[in-house]
Protein backbone atom coordinates (compact mmCIF):
# COMPACT_ATOMS: atom_id res chain seq x y z
CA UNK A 1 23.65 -9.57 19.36
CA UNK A 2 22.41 -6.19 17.84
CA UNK A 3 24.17 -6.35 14.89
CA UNK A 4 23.55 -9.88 14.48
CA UNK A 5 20.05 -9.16 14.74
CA UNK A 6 20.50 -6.38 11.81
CA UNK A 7 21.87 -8.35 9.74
CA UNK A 8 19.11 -11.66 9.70
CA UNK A 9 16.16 -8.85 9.49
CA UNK A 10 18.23 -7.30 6.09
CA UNK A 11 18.54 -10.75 4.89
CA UNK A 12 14.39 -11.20 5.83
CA UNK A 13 13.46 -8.16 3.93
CA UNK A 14 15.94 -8.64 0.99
CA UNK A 15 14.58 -11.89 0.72
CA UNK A 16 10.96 -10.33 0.69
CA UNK A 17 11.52 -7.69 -1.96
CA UNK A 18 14.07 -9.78 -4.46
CA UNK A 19 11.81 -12.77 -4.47
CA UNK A 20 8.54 -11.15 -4.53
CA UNK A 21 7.40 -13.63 -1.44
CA UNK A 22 6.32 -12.04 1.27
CA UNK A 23 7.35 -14.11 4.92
CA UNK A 24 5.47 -12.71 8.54
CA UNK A 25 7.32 -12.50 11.19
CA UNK A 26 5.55 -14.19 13.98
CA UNK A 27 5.66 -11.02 16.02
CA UNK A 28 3.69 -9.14 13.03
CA UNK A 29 -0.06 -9.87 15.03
CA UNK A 30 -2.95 -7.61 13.68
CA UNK A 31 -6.35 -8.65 14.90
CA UNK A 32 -9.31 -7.67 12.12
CA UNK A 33 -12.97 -8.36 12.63
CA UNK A 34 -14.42 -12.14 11.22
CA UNK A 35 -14.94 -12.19 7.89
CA UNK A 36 -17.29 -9.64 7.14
CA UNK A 37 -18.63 -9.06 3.48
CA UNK A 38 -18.14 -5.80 2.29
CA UNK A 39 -21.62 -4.53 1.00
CA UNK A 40 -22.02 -3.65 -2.91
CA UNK A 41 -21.06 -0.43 -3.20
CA UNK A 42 -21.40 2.40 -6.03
CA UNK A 43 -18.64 4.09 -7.39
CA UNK A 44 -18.14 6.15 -10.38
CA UNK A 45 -21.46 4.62 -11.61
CA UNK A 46 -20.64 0.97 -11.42
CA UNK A 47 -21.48 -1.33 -8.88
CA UNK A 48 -18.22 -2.29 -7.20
CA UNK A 49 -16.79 -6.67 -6.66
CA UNK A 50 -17.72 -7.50 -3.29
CA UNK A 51 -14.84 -8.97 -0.76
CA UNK A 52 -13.73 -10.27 2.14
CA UNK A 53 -11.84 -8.94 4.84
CA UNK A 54 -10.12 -11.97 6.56
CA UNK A 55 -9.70 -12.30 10.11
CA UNK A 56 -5.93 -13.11 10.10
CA UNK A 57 -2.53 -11.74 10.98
CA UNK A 58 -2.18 -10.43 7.87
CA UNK A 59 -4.90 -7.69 7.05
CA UNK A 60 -6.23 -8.76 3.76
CA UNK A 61 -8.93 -7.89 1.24
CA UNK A 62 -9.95 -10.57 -1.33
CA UNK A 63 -12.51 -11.61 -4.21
CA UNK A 64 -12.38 -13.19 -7.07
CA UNK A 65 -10.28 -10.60 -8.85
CA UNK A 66 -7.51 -9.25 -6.49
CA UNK A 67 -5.92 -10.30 -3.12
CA UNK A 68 -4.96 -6.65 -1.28
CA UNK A 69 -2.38 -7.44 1.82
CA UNK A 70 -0.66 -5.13 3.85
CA UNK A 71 1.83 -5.55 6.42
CA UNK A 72 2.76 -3.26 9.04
CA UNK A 73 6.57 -3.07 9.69
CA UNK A 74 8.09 -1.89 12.95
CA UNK A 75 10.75 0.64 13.01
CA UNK A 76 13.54 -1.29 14.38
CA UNK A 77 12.49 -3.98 11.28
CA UNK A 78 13.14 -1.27 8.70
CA UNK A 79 16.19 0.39 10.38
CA UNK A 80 17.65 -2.82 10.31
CA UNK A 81 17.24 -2.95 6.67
CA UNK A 82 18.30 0.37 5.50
CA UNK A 83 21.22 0.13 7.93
CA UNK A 84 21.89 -3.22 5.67
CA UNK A 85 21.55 -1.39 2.25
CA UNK A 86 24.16 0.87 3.29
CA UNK A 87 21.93 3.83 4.27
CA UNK A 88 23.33 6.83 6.34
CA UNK A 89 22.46 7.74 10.12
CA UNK A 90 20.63 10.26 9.15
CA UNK A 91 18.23 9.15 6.43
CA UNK A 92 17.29 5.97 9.01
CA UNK A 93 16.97 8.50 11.62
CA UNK A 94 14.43 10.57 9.26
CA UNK A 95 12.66 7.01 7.88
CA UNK A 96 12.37 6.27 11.46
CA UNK A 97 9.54 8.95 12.09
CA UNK A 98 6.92 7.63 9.68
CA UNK A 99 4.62 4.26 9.23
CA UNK A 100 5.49 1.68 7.38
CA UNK A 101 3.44 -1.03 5.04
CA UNK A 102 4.62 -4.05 3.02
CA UNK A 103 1.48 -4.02 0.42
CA UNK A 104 1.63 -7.46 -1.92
CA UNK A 105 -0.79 -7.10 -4.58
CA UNK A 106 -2.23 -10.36 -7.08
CA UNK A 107 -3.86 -10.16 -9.95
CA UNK A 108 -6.44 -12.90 -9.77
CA UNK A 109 -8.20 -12.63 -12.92
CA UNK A 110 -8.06 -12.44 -16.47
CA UNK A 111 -8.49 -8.68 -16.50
CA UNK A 112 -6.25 -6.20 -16.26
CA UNK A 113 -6.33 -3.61 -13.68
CA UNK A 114 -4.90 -0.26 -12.32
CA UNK A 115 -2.95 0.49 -9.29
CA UNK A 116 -3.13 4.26 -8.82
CA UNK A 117 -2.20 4.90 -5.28
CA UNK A 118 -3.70 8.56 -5.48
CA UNK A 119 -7.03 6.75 -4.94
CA UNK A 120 -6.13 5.12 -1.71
CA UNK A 121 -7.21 6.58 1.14
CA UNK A 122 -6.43 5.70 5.28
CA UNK A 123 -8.11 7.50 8.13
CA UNK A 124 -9.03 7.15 11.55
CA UNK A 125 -12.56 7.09 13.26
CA UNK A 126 -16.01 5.94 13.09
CA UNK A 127 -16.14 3.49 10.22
CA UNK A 128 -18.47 4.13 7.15
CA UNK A 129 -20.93 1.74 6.26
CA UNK A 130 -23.40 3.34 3.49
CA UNK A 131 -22.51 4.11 -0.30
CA UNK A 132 -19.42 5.13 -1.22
CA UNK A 133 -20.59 7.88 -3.40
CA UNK A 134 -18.49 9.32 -6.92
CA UNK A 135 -14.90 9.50 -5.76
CA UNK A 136 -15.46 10.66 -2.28
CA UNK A 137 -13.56 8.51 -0.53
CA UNK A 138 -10.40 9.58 -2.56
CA UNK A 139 -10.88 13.38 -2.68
CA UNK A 140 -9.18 13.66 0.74
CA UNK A 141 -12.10 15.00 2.64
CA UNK A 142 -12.62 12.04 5.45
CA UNK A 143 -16.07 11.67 6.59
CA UNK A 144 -17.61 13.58 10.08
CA UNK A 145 -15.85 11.96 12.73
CA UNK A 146 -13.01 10.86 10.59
CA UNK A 147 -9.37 11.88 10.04
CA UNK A 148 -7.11 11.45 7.11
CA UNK A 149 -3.77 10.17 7.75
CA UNK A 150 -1.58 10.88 5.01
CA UNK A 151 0.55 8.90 2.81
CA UNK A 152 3.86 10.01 1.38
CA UNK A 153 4.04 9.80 -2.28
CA UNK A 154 7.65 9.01 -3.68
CA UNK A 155 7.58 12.87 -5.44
CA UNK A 156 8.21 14.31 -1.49
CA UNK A 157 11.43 12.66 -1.09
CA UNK A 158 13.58 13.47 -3.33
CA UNK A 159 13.68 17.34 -1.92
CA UNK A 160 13.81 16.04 1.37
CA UNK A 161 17.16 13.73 0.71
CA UNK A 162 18.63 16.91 -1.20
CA UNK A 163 17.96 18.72 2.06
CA UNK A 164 19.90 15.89 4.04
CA UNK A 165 22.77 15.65 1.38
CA UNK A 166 21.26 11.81 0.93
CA UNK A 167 24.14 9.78 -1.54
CA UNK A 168 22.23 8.69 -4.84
CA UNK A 169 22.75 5.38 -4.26
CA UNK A 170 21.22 5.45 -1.44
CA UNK A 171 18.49 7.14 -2.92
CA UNK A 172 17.65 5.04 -5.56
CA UNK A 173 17.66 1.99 -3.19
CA UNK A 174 14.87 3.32 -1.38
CA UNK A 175 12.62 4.17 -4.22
CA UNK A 176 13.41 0.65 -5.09
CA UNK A 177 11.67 -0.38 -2.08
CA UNK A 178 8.47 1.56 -2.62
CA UNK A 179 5.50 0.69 -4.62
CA UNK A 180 4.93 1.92 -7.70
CA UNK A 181 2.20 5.71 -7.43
CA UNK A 182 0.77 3.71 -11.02
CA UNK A 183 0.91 0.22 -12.03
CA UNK A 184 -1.43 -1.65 -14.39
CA UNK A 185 -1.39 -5.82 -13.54
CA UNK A 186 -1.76 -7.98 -15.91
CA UNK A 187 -3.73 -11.64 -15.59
CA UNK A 188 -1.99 -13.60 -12.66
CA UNK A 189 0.17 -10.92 -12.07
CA UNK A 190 1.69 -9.88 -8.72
CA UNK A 191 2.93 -7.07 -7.40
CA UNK A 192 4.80 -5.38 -3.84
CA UNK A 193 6.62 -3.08 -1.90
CA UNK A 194 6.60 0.01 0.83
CA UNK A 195 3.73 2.98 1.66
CA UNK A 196 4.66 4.74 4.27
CA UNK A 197 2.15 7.06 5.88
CA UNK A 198 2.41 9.49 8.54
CA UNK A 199 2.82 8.07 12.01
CA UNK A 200 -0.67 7.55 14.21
CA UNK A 201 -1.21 5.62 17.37
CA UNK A 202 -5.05 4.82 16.64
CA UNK A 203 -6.20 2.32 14.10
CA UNK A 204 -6.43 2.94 10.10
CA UNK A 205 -8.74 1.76 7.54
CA UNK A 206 -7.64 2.04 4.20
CA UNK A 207 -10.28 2.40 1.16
CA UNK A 208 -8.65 1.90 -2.09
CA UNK A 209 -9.95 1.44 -5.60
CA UNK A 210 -9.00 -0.94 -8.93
CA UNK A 211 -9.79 0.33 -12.61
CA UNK A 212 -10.36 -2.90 -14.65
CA UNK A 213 -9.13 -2.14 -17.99
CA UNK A 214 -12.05 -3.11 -20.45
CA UNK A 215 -9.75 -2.49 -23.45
CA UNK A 216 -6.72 -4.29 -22.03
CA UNK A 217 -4.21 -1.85 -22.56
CA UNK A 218 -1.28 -1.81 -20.27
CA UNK A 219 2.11 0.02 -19.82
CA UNK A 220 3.55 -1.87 -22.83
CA UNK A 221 0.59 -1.30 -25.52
CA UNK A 222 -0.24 2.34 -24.20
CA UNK A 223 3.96 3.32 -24.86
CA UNK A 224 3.72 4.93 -21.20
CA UNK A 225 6.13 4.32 -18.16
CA UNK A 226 4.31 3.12 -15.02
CA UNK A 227 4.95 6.38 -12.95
CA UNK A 228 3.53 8.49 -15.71
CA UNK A 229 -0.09 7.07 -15.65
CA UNK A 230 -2.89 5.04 -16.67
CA UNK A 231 -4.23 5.01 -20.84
CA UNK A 232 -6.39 8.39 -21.37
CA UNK A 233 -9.20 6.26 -22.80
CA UNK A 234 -9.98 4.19 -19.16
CA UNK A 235 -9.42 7.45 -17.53
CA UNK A 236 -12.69 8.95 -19.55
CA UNK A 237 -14.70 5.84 -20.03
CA UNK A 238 -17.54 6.19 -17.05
CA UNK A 239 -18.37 2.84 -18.10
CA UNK A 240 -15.42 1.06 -16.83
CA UNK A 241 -15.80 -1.82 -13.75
CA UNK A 242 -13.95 -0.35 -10.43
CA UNK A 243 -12.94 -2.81 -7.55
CA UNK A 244 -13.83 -0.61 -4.22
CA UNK A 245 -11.63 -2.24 -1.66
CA UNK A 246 -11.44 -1.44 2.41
CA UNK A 247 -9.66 -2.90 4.96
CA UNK A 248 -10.56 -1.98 8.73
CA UNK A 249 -8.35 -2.78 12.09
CA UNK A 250 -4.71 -1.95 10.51
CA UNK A 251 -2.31 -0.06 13.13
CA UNK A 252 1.39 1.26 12.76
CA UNK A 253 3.46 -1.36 14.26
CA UNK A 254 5.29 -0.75 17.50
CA UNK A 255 8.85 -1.75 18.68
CA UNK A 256 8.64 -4.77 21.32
CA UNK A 257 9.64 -2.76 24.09
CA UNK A 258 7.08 -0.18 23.02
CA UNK A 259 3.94 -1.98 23.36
């Protein structure tokens, strides 16, 4: 029954990051505040988009320019899948210890925008409701009360899987599975795949922000690979438009017989 199980959960999630798609498993329950507007906010000098975080089952932010949803995914779900790909005991074993988020990102406009994952923070604590001030809420120093829970960027594994004697194949399946650190999206564009942060029992809320590309460049135009970065000229233009985006109420999901 076990393996049986396995084997439809690596057929859900293969089916999730080959088609782009993103199904919930009816077990996947997070419970987020009514829709709440998220106040104007300042950033960088530019008055950030409004949004909307829904009250749903799957924690979303959402105006007219970008739909931000992540998904919380329980250990057993992702075991299940690397046991699929082929991955050894001991790299499920070590996967097994962290937190784990589907993120599906759209492109809703006829902008393009940047994905840099450096700018995304989660913490735990009281909740901030006043200005979000020049890049504070990416510099990694939470506000009083709050704690930063860290995310592990795809440069920490490699060392780590050397460490475990990790096959390549194996490796190169599971930075298949991750999002990309940089990513610009072009008009209508969408986007997924894994975060995985460090473990915590209380609940996150992630603040993340969007460059809008005023001189539509992109990973093609710019001749740069998306894990290398974003066009110099947006990086130095302090006139650019910046989507602040913030979703309260997300948790680490928990194994059924854990909750």
């Amino acid at each position: 029954m076990l393996n049986q199980l396995r084997v439809q959960s690596g057929i859900f999630y293969a089916r999730i990051f080959l088609t782009g798609v993103i199904f919930i498993p009816a077990c996947v329950h997070t419970a987020l505040a009514a829709d709440t507007p998220l106040a104007d906010t300042p950033l960088s000098g530019v008055k950030a988009k409004p949004g909307l975080v829904k009250a749903s089952d799957k924690p979303t932010y959402e105006n007219e320019m970008i739909r931000l949803r992540l998904i919380p995914r329980t250990t057993d779900q992702m075991a299940a899948f690397f046991e699929a790909r082929g991955f050894p005991d001991v790299m499920i074993n070590e996967l097994s210890r962290y937190c784990f988020f589907t993120v599906g990102i759209k492109n809703k406009s006829k902008k393009v925008f940047w994905l840099e994952l450096e700018k995304w923070q989660f913490f735990t604590g009281p909740l901030f409701t006043g200005p979000l001030f020049k890049g504070q809420p990416f510099k990694g120093q939470p506000f009083k009360g709050q704690q930063r829970i860290a995310r592990i960027p795809r440069t920490q594994w490699p060392a780590k899987w050397a460490q475990l004697q990790i096959p390549r194949p194996a490796q190169a399946t599971f930075r298949w599975t991750l999002l990309p650190e940089r990513l610009d999206f072009q008009p209508d564009e969408s986007e997924g795949g894994n975060i995985i942060l460090e473990r915590s029992s209380s609940p996150l809320t992630l603040t993340a922000s969007f460059a809008v590309d005023s001189l539509g460049t992109s990973r093609f135009s710019a001749g740069i690979a998306p894990e290398v970065g974003s066009p110099g000229a947006r990086d130095n233009d302090t006139r650019r438009e910046i989507i602040t985006a913030r979703i309260d109420g997300l948790r680490c999901a928990q194994n059924q017989e854990s909750q």
